[in-house]
N, C-alpha and C. Protein backbone atom coordinates (compact mmCIF):
# COMPACT_ATOMS: atom_id res chain seq x y z
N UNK A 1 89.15 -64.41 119.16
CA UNK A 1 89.78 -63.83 118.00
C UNK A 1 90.87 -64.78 117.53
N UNK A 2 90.87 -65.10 116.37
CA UNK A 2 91.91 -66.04 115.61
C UNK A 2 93.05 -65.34 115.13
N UNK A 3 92.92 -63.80 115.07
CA UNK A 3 94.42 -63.15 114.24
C UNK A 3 95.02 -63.29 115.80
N UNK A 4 96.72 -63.48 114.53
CA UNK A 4 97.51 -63.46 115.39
C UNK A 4 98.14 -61.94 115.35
N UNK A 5 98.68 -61.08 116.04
CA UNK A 5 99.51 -59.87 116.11
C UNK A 5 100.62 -59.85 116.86
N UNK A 6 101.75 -59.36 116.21
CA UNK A 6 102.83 -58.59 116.49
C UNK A 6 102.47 -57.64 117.36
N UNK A 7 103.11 -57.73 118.28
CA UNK A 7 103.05 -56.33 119.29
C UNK A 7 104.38 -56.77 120.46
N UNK A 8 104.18 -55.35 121.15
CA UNK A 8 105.08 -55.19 121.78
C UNK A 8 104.41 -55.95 123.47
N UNK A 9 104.56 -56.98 123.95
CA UNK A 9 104.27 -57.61 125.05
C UNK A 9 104.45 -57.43 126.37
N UNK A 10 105.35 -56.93 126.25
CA UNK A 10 105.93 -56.46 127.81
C UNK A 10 104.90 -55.46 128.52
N UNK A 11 104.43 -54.79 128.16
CA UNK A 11 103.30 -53.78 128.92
C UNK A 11 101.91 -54.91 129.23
N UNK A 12 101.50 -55.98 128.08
CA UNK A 12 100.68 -56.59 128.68
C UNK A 12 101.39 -57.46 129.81
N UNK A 13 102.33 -57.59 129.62
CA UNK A 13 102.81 -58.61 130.56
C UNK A 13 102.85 -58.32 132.13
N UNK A 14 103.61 -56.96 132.22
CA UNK A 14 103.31 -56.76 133.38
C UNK A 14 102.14 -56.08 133.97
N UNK A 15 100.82 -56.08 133.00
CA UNK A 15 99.63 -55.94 133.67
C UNK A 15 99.11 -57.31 134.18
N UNK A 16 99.44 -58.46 133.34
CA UNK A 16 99.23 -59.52 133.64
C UNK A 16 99.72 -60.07 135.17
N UNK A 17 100.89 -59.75 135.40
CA UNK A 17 101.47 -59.43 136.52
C UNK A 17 100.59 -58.81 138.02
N UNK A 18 100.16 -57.97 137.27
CA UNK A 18 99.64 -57.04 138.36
C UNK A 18 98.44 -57.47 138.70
N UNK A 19 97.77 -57.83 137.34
CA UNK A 19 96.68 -58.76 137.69
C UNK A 19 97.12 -59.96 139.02
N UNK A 20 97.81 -60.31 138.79
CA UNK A 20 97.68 -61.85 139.52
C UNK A 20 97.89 -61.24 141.28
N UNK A 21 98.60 -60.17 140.85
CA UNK A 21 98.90 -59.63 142.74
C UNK A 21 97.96 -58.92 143.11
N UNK A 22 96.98 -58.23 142.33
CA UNK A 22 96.17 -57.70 142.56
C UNK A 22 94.46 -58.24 143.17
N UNK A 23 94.34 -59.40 142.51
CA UNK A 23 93.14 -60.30 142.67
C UNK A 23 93.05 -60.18 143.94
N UNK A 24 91.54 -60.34 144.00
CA UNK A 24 90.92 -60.01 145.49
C UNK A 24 89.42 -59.87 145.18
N UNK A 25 89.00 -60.65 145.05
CA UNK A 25 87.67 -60.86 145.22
C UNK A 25 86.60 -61.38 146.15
N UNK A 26 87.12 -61.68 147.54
CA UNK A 26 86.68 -62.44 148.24
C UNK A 26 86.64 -63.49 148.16
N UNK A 27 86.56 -64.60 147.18
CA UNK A 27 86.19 -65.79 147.31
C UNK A 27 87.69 -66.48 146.57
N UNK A 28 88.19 -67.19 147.71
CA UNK A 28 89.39 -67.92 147.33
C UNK A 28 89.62 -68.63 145.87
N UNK A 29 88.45 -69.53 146.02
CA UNK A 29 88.48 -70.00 144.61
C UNK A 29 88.49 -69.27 143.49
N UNK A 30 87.46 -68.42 143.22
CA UNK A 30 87.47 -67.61 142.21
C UNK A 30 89.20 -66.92 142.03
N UNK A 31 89.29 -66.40 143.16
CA UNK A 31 90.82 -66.25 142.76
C UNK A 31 92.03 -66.81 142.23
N UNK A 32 91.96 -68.12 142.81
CA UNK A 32 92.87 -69.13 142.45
C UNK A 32 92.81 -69.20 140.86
N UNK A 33 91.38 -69.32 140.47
CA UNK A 33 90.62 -69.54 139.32
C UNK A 33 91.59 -68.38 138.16
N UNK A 34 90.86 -67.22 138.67
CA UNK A 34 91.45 -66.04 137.82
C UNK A 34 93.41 -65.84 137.81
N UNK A 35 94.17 -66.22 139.44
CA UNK A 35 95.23 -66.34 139.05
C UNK A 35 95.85 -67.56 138.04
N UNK A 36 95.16 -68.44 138.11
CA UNK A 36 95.75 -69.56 137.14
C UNK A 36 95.26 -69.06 135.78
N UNK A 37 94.42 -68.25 135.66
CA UNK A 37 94.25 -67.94 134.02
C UNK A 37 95.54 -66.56 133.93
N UNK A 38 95.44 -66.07 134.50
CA UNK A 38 96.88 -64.93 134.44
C UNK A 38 97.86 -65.73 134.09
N UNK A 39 98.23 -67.12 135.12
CA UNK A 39 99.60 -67.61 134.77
C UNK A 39 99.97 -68.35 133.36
N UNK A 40 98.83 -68.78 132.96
CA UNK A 40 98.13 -69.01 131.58
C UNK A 40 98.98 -68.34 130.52
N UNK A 41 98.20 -67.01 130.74
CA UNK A 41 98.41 -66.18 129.75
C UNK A 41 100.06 -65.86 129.69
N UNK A 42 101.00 -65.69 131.06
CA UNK A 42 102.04 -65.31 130.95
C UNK A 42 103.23 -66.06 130.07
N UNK A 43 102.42 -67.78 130.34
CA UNK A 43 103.12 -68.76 129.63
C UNK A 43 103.20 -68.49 128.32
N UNK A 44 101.76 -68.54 127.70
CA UNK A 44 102.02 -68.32 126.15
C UNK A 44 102.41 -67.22 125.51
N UNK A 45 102.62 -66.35 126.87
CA UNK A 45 103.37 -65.12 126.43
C UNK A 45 105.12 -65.33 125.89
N UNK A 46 105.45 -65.94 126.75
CA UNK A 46 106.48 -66.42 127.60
C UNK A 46 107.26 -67.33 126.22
N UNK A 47 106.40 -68.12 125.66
CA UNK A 47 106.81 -69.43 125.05
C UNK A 47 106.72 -69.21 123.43
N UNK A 48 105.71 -67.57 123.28
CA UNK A 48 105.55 -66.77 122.27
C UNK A 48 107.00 -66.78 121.42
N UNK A 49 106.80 -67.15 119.50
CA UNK A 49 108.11 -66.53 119.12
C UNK A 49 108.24 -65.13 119.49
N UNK A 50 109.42 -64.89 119.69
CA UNK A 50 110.23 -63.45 119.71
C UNK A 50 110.74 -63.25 117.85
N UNK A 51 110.14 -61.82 117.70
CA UNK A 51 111.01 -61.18 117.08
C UNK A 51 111.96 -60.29 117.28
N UNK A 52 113.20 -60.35 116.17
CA UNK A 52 113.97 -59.75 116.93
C UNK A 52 114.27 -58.39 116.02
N UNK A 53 113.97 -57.44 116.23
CA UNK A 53 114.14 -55.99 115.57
C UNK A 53 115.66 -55.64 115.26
N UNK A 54 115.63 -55.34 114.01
CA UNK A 54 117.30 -54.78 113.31
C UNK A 54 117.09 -53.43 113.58
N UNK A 55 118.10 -53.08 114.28
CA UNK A 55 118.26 -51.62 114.78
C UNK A 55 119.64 -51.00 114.58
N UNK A 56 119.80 -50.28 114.07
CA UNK A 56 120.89 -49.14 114.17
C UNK A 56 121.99 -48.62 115.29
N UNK A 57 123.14 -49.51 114.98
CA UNK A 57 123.89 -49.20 116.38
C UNK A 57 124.91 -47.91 115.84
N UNK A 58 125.55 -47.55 117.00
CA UNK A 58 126.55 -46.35 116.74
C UNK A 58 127.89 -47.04 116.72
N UNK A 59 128.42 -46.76 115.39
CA UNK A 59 129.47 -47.12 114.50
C UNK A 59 130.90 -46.89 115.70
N UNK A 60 130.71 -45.81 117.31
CA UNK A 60 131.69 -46.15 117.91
C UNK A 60 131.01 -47.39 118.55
N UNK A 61 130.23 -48.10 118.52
CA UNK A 61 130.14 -49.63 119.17
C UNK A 61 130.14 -50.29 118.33
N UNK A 62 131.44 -50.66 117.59
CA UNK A 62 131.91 -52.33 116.66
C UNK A 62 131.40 -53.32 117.04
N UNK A 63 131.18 -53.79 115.75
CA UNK A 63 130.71 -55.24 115.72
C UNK A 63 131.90 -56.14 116.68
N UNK A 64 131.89 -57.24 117.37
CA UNK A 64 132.58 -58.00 117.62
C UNK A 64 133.45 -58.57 116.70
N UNK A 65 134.91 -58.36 116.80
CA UNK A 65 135.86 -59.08 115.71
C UNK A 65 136.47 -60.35 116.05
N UNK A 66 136.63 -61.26 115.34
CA UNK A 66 137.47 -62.54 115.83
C UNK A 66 139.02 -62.46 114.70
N UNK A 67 139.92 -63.54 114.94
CA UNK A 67 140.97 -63.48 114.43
C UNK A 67 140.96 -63.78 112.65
N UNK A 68 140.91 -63.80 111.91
CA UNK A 68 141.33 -64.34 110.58
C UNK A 68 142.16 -63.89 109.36
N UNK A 69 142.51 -65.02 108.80
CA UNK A 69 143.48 -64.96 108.07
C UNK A 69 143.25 -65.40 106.81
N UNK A 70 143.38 -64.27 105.88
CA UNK A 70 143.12 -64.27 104.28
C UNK A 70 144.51 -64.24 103.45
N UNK A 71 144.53 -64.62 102.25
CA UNK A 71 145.06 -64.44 101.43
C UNK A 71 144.99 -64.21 100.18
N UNK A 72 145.74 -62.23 99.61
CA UNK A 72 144.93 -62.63 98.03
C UNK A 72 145.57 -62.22 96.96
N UNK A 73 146.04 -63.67 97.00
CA UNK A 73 146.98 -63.87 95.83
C UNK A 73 148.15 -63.97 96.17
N UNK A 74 148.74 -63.02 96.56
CA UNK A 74 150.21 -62.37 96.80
C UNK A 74 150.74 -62.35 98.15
N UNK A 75 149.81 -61.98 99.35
CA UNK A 75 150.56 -62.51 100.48
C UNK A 75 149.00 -62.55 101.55
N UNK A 76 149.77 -63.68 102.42
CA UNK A 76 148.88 -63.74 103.60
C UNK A 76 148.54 -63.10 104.42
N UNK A 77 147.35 -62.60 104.75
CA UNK A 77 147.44 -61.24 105.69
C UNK A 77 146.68 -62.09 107.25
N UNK A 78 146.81 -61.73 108.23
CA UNK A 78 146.27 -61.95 109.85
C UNK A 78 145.78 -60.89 110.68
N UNK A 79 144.63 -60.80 110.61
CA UNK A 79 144.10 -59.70 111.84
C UNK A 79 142.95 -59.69 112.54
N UNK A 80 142.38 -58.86 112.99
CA UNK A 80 141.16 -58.60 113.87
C UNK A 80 139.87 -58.19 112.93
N UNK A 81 138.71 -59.08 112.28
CA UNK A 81 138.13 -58.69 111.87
C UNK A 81 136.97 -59.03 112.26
N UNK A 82 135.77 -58.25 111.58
CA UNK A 82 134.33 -58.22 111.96
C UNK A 82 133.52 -59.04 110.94
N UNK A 83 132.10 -59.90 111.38
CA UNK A 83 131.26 -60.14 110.14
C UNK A 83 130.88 -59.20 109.49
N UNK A 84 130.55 -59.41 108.45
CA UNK A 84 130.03 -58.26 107.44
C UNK A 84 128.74 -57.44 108.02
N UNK A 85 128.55 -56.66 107.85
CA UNK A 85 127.82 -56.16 108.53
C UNK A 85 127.08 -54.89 107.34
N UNK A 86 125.25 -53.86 107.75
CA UNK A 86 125.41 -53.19 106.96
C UNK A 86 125.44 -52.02 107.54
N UNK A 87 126.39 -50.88 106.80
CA UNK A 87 126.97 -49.54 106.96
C UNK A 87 126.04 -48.52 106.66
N UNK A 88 125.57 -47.58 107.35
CA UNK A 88 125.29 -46.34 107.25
C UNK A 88 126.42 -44.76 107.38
N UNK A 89 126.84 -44.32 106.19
CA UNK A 89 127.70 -43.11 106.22
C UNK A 89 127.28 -42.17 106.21
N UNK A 90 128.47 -41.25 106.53
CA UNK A 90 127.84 -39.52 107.08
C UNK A 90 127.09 -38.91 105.85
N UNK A 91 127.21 -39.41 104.57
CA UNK A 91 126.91 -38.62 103.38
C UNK A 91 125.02 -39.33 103.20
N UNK A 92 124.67 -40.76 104.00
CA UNK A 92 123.67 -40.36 103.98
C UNK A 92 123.42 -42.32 102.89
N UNK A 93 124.68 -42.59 102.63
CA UNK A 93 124.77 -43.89 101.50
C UNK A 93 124.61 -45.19 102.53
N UNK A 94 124.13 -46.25 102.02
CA UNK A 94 124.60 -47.23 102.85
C UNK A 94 125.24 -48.25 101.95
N UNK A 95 126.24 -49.67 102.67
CA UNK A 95 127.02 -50.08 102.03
C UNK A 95 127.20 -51.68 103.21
N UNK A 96 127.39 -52.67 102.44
CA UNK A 96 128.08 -53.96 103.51
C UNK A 96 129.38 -53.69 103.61
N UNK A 97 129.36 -53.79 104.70
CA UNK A 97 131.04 -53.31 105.50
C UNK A 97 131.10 -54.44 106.29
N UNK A 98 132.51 -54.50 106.91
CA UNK A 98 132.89 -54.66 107.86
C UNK A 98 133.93 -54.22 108.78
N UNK A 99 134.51 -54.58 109.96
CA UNK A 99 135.32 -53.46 110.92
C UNK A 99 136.67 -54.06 111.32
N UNK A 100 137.74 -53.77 110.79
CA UNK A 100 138.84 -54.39 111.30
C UNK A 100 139.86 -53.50 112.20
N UNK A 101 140.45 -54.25 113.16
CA UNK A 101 141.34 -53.67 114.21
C UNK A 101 142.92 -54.15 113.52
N UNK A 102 143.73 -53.26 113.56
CA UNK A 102 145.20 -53.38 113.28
C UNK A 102 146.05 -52.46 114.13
N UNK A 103 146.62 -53.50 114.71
CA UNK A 103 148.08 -52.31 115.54
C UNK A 103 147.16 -51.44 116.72
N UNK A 104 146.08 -52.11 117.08
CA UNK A 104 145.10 -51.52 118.04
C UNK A 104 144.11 -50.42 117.66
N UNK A 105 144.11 -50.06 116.23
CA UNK A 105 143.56 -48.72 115.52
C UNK A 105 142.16 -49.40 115.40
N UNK A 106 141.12 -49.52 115.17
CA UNK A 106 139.78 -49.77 114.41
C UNK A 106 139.52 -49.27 113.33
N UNK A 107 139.23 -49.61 111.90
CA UNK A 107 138.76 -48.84 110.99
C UNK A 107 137.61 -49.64 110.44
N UNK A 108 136.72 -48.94 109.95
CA UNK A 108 135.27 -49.35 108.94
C UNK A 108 136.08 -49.62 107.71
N UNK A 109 135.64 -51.00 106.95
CA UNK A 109 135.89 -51.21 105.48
C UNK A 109 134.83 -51.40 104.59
N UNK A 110 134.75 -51.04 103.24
CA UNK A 110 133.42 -50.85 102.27
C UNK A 110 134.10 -52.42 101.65
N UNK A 111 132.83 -53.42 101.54
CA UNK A 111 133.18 -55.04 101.25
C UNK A 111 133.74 -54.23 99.54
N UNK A 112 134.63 -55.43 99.62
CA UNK A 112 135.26 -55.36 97.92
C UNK A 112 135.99 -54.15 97.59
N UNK A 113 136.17 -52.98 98.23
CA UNK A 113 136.95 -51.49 97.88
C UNK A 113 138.19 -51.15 99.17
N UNK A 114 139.01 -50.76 98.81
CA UNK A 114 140.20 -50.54 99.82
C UNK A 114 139.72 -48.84 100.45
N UNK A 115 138.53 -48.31 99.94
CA UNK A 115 138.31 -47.25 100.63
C UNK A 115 138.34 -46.37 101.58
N UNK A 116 137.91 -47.43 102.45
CA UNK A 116 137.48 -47.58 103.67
C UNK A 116 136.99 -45.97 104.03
N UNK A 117 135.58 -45.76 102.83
CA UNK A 117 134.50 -44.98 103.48
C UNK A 117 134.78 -43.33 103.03
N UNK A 118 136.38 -43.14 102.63
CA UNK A 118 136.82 -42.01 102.62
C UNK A 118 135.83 -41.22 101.46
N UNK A 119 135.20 -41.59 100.21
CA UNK A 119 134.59 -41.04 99.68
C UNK A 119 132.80 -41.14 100.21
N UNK A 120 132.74 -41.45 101.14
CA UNK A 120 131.39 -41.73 101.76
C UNK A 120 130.98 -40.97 103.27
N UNK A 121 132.56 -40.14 103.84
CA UNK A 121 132.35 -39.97 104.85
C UNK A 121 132.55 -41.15 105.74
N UNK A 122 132.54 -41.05 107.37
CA UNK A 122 132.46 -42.33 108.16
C UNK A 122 131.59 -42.77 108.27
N UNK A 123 131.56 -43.65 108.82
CA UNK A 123 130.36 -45.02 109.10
C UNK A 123 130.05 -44.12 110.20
N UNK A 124 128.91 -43.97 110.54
CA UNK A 124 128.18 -43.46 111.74
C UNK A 124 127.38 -44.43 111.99
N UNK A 125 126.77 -45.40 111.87
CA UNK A 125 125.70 -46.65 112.02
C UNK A 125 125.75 -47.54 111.23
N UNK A 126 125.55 -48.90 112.35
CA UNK A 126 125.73 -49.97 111.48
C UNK A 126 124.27 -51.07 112.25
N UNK A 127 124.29 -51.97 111.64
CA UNK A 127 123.43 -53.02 112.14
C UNK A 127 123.73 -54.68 111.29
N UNK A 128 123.10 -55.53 112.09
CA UNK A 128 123.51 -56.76 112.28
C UNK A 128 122.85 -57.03 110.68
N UNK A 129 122.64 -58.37 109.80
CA UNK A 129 121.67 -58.77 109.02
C UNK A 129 121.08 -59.61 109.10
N UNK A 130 119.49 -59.46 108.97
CA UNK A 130 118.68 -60.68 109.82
C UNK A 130 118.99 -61.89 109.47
N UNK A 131 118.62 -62.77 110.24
CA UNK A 131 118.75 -64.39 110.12
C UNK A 131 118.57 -64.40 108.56
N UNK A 132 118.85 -65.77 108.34
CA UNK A 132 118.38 -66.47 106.79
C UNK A 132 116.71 -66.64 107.16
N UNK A 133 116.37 -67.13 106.04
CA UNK A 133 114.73 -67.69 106.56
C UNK A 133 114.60 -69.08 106.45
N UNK A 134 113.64 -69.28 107.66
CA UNK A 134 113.97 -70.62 107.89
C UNK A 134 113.51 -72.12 106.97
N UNK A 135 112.56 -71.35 106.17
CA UNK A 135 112.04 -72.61 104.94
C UNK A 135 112.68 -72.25 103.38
């Protein structure tokens, strides 16, 4: 078969697995034979691109924040912030946000609005945004 498919690998994998501990056919060679095609298969399993699934995290697990420092216009500000990220709120909207820490507090921010969500309800879920593409 020439198509290629998406699937979830890990279940073949560890049949593949089981295969190789399992072999027993009497005849050494043949075995050797059939475990080296198992180990085969595990490789190009193995060496297979990964995709990586955008999933929905819970808005109490923040994005990772690092330090930075903006300025706009009028004065310089310094704090704990997050990459942009996209927002799912209680009302059901979604929005690019990101999550900043001040004075040890955490709050969700709606990109471009000083909101921060109050007409949207809270952020209950957020998730990463996939890579760029690569061509």
């Amino acid at each position: 078969m020439s198509e290629r498919m998406i699937i979830d690998a890990l279940p073949a994998r560890n049949n593949i697995l089981l295969g190789i501990v399992a072999t027993n056919t009497g005849n050494a060679v043949v075995d050797a034979m059939i475990r080296g095609a198992f180990r085969a298969c595990l490789e190009e399993l193995d060496d297979a691109p990964k995709v990586e699934v955008q999933e929905w995290r819970r808005a109490s697990d923040p994005p990772p924040t690092h330090n930075e420092t903006w300025n706009d216009g009028n004065e310089t500000y310094s704090g704990e912030t997050s990459m942009k990220v996209w927002a799912h709120c209680a009302d059901g909207t979604q929005h690019e946000a990101h999550y900043e820490i001040h004075d040890g507090t955490g709050q969700w921010f709606v990109e471009g609005q000083d909101d921060r969500f109050d007409e949207h309800g809270n952020v209950t879920h957020w998730m990463y945004y996939p890579a760029a593409p690569k061509d």
